[in-house]
Structure formats: C-alpha cells, structure tokens
N, C-alpha and C. Protein backbone atom coordinates (compact mmCIF):
# COMPACT_ATOMS: atom_id res chain seq x y z
N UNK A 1 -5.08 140.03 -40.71
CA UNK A 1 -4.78 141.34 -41.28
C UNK A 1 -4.62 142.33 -40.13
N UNK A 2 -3.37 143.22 -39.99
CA UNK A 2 -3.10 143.98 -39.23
C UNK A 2 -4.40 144.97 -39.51
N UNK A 3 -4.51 146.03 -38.38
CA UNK A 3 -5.66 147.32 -38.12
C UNK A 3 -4.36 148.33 -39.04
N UNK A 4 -3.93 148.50 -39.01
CA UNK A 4 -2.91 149.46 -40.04
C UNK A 4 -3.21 149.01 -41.50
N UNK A 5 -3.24 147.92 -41.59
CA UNK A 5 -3.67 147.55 -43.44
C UNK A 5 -5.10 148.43 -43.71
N UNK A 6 -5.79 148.80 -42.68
CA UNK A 6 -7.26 148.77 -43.50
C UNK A 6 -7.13 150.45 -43.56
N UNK A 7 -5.75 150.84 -42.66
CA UNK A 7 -6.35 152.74 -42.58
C UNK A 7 -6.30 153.26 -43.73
N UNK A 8 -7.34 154.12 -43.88
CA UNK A 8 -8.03 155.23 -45.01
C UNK A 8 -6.66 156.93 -45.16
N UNK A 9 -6.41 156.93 -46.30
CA UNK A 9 -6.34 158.65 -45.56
C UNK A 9 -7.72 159.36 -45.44
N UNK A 10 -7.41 160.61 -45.42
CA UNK A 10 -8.55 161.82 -45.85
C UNK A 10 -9.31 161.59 -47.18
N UNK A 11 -8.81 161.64 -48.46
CA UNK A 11 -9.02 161.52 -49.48
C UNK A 11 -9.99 159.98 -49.95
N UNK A 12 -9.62 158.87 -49.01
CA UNK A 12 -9.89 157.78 -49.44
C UNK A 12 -11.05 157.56 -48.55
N UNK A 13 -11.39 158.31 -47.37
CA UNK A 13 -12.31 158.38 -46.75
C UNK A 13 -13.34 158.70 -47.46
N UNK A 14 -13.19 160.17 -47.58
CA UNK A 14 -13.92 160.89 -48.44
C UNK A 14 -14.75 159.93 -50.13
N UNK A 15 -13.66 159.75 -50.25
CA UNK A 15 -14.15 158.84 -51.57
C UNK A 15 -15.78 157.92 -51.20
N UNK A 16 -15.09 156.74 -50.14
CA UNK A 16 -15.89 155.97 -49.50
C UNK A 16 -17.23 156.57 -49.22
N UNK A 17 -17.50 157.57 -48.40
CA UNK A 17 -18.58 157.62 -47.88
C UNK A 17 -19.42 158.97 -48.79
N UNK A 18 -18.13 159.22 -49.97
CA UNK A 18 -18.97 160.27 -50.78
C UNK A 18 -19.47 161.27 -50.58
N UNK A 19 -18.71 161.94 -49.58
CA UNK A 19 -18.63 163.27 -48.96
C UNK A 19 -16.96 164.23 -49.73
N UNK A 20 -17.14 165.39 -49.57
CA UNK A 20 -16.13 166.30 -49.62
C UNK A 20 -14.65 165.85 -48.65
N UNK A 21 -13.41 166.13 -48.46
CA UNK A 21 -12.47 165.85 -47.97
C UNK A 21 -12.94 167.36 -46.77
N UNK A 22 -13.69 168.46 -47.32
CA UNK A 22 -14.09 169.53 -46.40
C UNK A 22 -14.72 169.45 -45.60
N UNK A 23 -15.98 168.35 -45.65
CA UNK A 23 -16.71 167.77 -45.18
C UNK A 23 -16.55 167.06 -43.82
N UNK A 24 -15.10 166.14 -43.56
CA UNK A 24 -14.49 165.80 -42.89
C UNK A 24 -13.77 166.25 -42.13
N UNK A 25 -13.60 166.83 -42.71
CA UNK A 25 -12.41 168.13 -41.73
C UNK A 25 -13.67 168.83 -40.67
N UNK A 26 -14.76 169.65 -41.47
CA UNK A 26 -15.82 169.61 -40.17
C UNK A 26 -16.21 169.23 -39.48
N UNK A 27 -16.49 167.64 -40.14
CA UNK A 27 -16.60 166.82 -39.33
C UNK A 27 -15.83 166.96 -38.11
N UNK A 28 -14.62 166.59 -38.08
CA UNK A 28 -13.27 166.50 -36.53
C UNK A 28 -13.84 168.33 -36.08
N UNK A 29 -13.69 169.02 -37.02
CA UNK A 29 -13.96 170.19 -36.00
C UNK A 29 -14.98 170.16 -34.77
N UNK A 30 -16.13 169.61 -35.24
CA UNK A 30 -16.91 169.96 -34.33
C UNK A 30 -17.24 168.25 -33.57
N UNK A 31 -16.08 167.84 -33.53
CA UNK A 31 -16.26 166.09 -32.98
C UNK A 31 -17.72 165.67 -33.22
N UNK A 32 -17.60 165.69 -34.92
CA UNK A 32 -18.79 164.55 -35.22
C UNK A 32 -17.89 163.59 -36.52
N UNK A 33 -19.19 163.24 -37.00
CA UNK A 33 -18.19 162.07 -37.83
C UNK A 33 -17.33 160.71 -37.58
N UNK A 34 -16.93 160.05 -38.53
CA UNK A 34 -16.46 158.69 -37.88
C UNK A 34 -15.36 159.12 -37.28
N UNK A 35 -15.09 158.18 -36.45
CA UNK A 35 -13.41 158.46 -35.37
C UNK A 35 -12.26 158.65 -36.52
N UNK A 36 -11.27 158.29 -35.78
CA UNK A 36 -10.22 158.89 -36.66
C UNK A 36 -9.14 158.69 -35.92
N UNK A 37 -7.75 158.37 -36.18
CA UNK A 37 -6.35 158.32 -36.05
C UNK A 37 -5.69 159.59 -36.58
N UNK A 38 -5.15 160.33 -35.39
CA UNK A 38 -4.26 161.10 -35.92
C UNK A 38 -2.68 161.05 -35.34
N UNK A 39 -1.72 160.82 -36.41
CA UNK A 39 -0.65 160.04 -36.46
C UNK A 39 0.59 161.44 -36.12
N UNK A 40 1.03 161.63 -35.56
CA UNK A 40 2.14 162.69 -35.42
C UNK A 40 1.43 163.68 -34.72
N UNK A 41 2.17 164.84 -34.05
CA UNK A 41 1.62 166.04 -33.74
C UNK A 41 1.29 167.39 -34.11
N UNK A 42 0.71 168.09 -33.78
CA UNK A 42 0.54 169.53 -34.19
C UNK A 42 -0.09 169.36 -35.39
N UNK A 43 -0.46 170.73 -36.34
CA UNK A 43 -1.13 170.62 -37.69
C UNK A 43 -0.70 169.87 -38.55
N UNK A 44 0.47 169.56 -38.58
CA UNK A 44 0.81 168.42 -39.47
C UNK A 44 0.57 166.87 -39.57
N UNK A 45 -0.10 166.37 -38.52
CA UNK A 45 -0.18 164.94 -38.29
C UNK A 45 -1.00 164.84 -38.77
N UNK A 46 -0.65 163.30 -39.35
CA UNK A 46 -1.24 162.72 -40.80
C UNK A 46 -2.86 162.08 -40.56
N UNK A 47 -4.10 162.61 -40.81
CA UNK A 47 -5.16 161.89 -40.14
C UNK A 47 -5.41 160.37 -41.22
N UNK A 48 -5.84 159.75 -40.32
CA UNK A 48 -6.23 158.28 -41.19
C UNK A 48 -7.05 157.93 -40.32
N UNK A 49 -8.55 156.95 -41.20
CA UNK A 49 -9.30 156.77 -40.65
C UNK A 49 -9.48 154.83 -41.18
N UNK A 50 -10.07 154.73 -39.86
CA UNK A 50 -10.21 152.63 -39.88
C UNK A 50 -11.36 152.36 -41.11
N UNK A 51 -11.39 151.38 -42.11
CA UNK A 51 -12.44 151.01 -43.14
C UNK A 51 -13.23 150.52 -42.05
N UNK A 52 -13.28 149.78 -40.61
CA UNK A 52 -14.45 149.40 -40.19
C UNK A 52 -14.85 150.72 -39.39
N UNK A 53 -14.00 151.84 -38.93
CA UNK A 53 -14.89 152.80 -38.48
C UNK A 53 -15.76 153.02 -39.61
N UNK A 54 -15.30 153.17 -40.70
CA UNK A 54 -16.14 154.05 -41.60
C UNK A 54 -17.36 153.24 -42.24
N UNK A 55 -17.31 151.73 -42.00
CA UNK A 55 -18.30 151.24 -42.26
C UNK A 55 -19.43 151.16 -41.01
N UNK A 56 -18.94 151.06 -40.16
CA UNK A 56 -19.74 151.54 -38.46
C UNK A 56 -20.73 152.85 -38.50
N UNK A 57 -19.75 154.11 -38.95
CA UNK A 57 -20.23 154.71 -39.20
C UNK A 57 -21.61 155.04 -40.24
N UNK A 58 -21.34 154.46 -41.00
CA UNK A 58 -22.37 154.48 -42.18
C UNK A 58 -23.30 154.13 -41.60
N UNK A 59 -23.28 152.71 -40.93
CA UNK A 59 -24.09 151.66 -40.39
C UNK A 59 -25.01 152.84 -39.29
N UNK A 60 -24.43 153.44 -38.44
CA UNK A 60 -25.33 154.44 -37.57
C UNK A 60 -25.82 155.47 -37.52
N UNK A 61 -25.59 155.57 -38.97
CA UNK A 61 -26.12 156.87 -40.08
C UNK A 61 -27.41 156.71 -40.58
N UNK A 62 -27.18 155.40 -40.91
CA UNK A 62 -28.68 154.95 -41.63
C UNK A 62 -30.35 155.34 -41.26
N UNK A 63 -30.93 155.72 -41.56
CA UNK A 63 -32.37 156.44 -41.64
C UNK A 63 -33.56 155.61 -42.22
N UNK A 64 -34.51 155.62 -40.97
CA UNK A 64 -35.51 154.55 -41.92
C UNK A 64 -36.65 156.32 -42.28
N UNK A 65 -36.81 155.45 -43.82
CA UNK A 65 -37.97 156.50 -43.98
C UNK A 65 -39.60 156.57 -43.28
C-alpha cells in the first residue's frame, strides 16, 4: 500500500482522534500536534495528515494515571 493511500484530510483527522478540525489548525499554529503534509503553496495548500502519524501520535499522547 502506497503512503498516499493512508492520507487523512483535516476533517478525517479530526474525526479520528476526536478533536475539533479548530483544534488542529492550533495545533500547526503553534507546531504541536501530529505532523502533517502540506500539499501546494501559500494558504491554499491542501493539509493531509498520515493514519500512522496519527496513530503515533495518539500512541505518545497516552497518560498513565
């Protein structure tokens, strides 16, 4: 399976990790959050994010009580 089959948009990210699509966007503002692909230039380029970043991510999120 190509790394292009698994990319997320914004929306499908969001879904996944059950956060806001606003949420994410802060996220990149302040370079936190899972990585991210951004595809074209200037404000318009399309962000998409990898299903194994976003499962990575989760993974180094995790909190023991």
């Amino acid at each position: 399976m190509s790394e292009t089959a698994t990319l997320k948009t914004e929306a499908e990210a969001a879904v996944f990790l059950n956060v806001s699509t606003k949420t994410l966007q802060a996220w990149r503002w302040r370079n936190q959050g899972p990585r991210y692909y951004k595809l074209g230039k200037g404000k318009r380029g399309a962000i998409r994010y990898s299903q194994e970043e976003l499962k990575n991510f989760l993974q180094q999120s995790e909190m023991n009580a």
